[in-house]
N, C-alpha and C. Protein backbone atom coordinates (compact mmCIF):
# COMPACT_ATOMS: atom_id res chain seq x y z
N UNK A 1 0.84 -1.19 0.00
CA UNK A 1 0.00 0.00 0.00
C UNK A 1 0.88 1.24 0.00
N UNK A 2 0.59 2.53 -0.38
CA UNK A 2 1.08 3.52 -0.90
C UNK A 2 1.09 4.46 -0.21
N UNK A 3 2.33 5.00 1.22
CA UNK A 3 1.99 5.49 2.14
C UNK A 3 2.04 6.88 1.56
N UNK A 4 1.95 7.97 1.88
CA UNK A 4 1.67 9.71 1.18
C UNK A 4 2.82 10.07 2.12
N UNK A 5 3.73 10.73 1.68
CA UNK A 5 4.83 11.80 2.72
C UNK A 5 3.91 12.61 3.15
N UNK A 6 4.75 13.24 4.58
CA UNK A 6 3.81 14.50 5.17
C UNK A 6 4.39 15.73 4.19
N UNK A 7 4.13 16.59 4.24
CA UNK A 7 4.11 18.00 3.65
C UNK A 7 5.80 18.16 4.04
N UNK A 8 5.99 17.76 5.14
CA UNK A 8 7.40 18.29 5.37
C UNK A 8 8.19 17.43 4.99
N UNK A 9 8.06 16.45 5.07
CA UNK A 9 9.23 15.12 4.24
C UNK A 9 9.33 15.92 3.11
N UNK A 10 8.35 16.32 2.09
CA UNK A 10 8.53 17.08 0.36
C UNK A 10 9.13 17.86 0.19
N UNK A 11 8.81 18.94 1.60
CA UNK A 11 9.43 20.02 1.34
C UNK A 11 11.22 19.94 1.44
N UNK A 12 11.72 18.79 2.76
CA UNK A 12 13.05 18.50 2.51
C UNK A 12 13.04 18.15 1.69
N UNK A 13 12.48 17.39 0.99
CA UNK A 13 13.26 16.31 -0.41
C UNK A 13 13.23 17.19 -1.27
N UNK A 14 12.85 18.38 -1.38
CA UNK A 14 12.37 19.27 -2.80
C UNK A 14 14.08 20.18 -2.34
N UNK A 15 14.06 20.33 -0.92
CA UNK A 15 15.53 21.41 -0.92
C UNK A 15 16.91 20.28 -0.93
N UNK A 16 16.71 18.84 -0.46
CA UNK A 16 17.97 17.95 -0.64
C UNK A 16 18.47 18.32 -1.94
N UNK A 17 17.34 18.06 -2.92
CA UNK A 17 17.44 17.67 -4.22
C UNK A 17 18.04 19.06 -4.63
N UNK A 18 17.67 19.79 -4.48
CA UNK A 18 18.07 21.61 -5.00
C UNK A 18 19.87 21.94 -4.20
N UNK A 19 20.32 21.36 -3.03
CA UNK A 19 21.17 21.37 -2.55
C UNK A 19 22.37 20.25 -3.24
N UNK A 20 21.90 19.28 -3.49
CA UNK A 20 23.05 18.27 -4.20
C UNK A 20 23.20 18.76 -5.69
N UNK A 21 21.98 19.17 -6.11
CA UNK A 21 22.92 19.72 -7.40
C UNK A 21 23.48 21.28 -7.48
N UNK A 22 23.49 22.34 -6.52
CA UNK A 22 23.86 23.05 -5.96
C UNK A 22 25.40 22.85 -5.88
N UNK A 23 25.36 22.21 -4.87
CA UNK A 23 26.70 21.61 -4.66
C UNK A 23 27.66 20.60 -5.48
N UNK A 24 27.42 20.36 -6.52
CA UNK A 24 28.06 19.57 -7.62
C UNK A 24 28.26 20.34 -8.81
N UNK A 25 27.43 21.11 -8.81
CA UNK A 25 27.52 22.51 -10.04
C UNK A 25 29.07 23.29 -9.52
N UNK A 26 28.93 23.30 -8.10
CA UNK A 26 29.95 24.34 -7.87
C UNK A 26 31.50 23.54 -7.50
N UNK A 27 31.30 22.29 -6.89
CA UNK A 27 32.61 21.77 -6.94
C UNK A 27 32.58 20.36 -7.78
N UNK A 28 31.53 19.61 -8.63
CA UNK A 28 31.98 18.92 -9.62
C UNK A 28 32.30 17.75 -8.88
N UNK A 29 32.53 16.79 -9.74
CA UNK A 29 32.57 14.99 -8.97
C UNK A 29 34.45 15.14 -8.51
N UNK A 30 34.69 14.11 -8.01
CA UNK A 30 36.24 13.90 -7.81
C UNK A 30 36.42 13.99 -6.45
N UNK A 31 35.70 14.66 -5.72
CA UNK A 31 36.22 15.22 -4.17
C UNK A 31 35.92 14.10 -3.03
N UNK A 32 36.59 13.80 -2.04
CA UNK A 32 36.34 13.37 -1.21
C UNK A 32 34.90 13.16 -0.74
N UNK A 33 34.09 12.44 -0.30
CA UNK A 33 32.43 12.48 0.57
C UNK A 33 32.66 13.16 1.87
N UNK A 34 33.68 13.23 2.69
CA UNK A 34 33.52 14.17 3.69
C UNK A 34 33.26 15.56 3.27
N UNK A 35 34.14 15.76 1.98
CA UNK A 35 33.90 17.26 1.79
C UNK A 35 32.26 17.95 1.14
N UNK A 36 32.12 16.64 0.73
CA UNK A 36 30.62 16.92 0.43
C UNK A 36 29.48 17.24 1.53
N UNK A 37 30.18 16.04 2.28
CA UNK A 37 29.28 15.99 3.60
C UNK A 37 29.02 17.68 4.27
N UNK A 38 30.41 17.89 4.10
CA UNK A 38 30.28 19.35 5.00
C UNK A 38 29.80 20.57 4.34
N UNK A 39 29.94 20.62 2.99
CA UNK A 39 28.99 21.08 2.01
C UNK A 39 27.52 21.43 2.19
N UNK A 40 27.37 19.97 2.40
CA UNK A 40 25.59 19.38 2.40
C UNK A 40 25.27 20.29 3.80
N UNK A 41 26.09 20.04 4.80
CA UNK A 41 25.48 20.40 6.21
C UNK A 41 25.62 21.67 6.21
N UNK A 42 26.58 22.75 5.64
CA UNK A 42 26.70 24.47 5.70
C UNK A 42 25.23 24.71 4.85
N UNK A 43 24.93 23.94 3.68
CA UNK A 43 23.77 24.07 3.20
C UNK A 43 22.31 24.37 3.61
N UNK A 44 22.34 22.89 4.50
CA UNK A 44 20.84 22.45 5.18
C UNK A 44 21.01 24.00 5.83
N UNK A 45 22.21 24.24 6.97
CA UNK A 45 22.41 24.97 8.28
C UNK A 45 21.28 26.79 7.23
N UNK A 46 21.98 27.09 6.02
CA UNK A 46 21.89 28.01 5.40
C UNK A 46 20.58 28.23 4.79
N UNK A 47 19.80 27.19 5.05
CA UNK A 47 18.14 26.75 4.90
C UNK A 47 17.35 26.90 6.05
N UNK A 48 17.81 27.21 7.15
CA UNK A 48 17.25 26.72 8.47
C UNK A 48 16.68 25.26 8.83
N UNK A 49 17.54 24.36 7.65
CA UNK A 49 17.34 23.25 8.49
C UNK A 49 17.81 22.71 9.60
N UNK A 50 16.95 22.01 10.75
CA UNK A 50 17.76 20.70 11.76
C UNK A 50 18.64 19.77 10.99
N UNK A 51 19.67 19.38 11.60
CA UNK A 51 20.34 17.96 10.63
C UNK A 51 21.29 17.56 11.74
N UNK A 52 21.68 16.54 11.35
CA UNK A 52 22.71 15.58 12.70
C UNK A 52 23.52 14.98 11.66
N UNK A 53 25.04 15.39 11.84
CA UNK A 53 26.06 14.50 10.32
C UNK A 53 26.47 13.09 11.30
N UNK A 54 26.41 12.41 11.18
CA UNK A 54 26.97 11.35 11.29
C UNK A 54 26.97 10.82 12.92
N UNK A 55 24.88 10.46 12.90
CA UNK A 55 24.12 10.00 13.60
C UNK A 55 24.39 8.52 14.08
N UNK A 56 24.98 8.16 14.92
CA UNK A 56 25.02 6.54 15.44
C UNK A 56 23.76 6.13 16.01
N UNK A 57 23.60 4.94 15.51
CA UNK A 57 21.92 4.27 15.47
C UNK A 57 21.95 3.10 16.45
N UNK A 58 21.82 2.85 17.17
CA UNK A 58 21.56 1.60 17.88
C UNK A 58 21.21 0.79 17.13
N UNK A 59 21.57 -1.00 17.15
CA UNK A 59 20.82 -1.64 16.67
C UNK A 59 20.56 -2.76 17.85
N UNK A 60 19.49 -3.45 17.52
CA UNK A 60 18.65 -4.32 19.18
C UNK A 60 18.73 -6.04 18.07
N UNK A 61 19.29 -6.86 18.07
CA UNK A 61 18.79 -7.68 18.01
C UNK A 61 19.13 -8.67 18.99
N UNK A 62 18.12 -9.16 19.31
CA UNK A 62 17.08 -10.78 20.33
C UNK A 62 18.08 -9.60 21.54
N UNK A 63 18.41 -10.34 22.70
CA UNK A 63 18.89 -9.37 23.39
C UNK A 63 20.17 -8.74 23.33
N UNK A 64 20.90 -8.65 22.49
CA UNK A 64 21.65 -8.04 22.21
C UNK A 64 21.71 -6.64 21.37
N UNK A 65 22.66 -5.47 22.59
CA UNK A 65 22.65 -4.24 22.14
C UNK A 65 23.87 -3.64 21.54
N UNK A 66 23.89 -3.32 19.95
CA UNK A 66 24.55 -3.14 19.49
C UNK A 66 24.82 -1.68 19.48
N UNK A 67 25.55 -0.45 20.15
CA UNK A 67 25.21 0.57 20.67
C UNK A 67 25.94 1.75 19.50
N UNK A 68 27.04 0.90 18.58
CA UNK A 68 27.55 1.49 17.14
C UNK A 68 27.21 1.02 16.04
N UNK A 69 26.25 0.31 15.83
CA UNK A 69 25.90 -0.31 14.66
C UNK A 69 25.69 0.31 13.55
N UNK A 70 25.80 1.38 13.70
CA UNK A 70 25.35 2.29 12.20
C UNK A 70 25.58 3.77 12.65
N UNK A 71 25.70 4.09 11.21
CA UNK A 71 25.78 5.78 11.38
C UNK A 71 25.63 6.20 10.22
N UNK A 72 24.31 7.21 10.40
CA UNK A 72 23.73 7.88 9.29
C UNK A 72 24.84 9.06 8.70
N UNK A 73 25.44 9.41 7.69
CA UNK A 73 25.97 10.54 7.00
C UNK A 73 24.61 11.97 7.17
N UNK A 74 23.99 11.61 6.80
CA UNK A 74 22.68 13.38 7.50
C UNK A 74 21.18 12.68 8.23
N UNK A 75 20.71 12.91 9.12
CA UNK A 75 19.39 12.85 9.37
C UNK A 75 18.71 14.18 9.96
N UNK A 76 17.97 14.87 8.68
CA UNK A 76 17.55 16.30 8.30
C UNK A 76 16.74 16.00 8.80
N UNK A 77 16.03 17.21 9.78
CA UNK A 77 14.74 17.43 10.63
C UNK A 77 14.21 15.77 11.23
N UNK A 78 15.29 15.06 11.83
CA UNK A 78 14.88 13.66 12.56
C UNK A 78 13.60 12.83 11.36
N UNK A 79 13.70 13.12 10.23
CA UNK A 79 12.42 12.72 9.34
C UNK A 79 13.56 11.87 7.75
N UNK A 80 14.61 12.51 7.24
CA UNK A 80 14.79 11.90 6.39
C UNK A 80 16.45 11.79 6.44
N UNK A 81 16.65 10.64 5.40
CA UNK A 81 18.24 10.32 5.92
C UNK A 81 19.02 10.27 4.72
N UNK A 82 20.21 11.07 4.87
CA UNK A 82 21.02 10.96 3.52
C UNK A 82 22.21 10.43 3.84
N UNK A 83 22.23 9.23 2.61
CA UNK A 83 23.51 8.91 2.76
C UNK A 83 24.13 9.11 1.41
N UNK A 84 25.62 9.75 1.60
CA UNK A 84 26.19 10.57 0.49
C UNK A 84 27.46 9.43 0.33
N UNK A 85 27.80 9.81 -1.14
CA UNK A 85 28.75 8.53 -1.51
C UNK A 85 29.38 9.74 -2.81
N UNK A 86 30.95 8.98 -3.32
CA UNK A 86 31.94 9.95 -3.99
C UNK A 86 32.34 8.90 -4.85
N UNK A 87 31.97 7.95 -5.14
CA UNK A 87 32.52 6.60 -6.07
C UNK A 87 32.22 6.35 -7.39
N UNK A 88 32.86 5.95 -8.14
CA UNK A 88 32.55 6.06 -9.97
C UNK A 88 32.08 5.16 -9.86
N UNK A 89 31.74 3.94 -9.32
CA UNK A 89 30.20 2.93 -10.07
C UNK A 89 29.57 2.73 -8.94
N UNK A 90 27.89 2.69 -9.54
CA UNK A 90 27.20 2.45 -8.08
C UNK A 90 27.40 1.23 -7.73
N UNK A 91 26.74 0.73 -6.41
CA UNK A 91 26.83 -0.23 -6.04
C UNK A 91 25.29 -0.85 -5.50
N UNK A 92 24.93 -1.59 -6.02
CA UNK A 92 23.40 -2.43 -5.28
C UNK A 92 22.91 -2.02 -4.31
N UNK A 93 24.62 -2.18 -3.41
CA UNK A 93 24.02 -3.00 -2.23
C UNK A 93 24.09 -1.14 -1.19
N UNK A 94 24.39 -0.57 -1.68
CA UNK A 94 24.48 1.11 -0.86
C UNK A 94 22.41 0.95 -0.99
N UNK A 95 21.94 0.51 -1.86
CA UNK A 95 20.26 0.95 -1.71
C UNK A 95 19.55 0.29 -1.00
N UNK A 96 19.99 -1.17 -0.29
CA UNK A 96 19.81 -2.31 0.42
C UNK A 96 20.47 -1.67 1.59
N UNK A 97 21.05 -1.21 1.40
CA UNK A 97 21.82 -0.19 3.05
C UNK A 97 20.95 1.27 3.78
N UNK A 98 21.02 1.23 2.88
CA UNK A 98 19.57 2.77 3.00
C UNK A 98 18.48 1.73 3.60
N UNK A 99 17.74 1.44 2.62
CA UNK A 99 16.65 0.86 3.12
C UNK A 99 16.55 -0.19 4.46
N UNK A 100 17.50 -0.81 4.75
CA UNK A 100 18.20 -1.28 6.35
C UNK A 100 18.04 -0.23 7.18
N UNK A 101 18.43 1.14 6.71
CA UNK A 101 18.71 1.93 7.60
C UNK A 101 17.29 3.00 8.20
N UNK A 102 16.58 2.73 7.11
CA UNK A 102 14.86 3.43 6.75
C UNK A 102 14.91 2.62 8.36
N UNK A 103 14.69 1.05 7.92
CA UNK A 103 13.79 0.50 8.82
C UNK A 103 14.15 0.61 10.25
N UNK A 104 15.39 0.33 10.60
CA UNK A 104 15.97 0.33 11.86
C UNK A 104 15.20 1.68 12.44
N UNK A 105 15.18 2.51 11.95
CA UNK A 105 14.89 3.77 12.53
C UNK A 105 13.70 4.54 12.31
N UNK A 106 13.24 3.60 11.56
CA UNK A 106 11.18 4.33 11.74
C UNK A 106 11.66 5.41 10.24
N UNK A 107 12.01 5.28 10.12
CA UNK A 107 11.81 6.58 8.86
C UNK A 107 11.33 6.11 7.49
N UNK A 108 10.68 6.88 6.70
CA UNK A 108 10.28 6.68 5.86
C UNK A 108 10.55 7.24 4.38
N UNK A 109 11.61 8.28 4.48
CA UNK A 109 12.58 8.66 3.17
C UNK A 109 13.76 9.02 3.28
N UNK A 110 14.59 8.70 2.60
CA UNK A 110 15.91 8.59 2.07
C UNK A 110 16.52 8.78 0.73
N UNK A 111 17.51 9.21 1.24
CA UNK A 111 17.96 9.60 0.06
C UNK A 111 19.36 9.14 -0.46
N UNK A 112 19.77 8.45 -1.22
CA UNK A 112 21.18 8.03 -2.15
C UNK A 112 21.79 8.97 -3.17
N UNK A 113 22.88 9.68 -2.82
CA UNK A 113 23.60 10.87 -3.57
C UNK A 113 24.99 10.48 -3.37
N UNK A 114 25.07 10.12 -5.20
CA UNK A 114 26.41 9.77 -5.56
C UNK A 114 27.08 11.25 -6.56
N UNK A 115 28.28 11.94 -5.29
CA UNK A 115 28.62 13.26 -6.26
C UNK A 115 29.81 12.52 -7.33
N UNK A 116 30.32 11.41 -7.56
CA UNK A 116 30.91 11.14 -8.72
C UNK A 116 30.54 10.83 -10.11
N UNK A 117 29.56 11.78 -10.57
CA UNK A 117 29.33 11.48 -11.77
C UNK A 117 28.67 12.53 -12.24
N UNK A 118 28.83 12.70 -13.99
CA UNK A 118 28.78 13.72 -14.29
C UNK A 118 27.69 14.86 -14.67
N UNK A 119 26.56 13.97 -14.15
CA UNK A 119 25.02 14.81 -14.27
C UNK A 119 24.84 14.50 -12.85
N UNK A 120 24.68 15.64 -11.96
CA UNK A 120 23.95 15.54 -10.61
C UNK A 120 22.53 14.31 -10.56
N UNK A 121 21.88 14.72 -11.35
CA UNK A 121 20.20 14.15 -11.64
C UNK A 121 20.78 12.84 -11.60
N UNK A 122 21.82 11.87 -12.23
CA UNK A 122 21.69 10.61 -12.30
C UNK A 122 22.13 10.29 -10.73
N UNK A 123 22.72 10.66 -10.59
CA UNK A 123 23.15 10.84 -8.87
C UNK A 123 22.64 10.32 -7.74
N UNK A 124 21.21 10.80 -7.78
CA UNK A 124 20.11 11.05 -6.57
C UNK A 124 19.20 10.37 -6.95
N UNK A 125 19.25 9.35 -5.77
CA UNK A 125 17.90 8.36 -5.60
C UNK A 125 17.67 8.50 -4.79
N UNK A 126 15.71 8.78 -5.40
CA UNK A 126 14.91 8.92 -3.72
C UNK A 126 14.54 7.23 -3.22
N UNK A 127 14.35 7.22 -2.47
CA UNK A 127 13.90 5.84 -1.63
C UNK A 127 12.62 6.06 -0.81
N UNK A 128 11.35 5.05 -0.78
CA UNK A 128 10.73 5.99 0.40
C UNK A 128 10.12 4.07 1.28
N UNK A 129 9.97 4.14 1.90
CA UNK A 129 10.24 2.52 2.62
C UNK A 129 8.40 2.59 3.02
């Protein structure tokens, strides 16, 4: 079944999307993902968005607490999660990682932004779980 984003999930995904190619217009593929990262976050900050760079997630399985199990690259306004990547071929399994990461944490959009390549647009995959 076909859940509807709230108004505010869109409205981030409408400025992610306006911010990654923002930021690839002006410094282009090749660079490190940290430097993007910090890019992305002067961005959100320059939007008045909330964001957390590199969020550690608990993970719980049977009784065992895994207390570093993950760490999100952005989680903008506690609602959507970007994970940013700098690599010349995609990989599968980065969208199988997102979506791991949707679930662990109740969220319901995400986003996959690869700045190595040479049209922003092919770049950015939305995800929504």
């Amino acid at each position: 079944m076909f859940t509807k984003l709230s108004q505010r999930e869109e409205l981030i995904a409408s400025q992610v999307v306006d911010i990654a190619i923002k930021i690839h217009k002006n410094l282009g593929p090749g660079l490190l993902e940290s430097i993007y990262e910090k890019c992305f976050a002067y961005e959100l900050s320059q939007r008045d968005l909330s964001y957390v760079r590199q969020q550690e997630v608990p993970i719980h399985y049977e009784s065992l607490l895994i207390e570093d199990g993950l760490r999100l690259d952005l989680l903008v306004d506690d609602l959507v999660i970007i994970e940013l990547k700098a690599q010349e071929n995609f990989h599968p399994v980065w969208e199988a990682q997102l979506l791991s990461y949707l679930r662990l944490t109740n969220k319901r959009l995400g986003f996959l932004i690869n700045f190595h390549i040479p049209l922003m647009k092919d770049g950015i995959k939305r995800l929504i779980l």
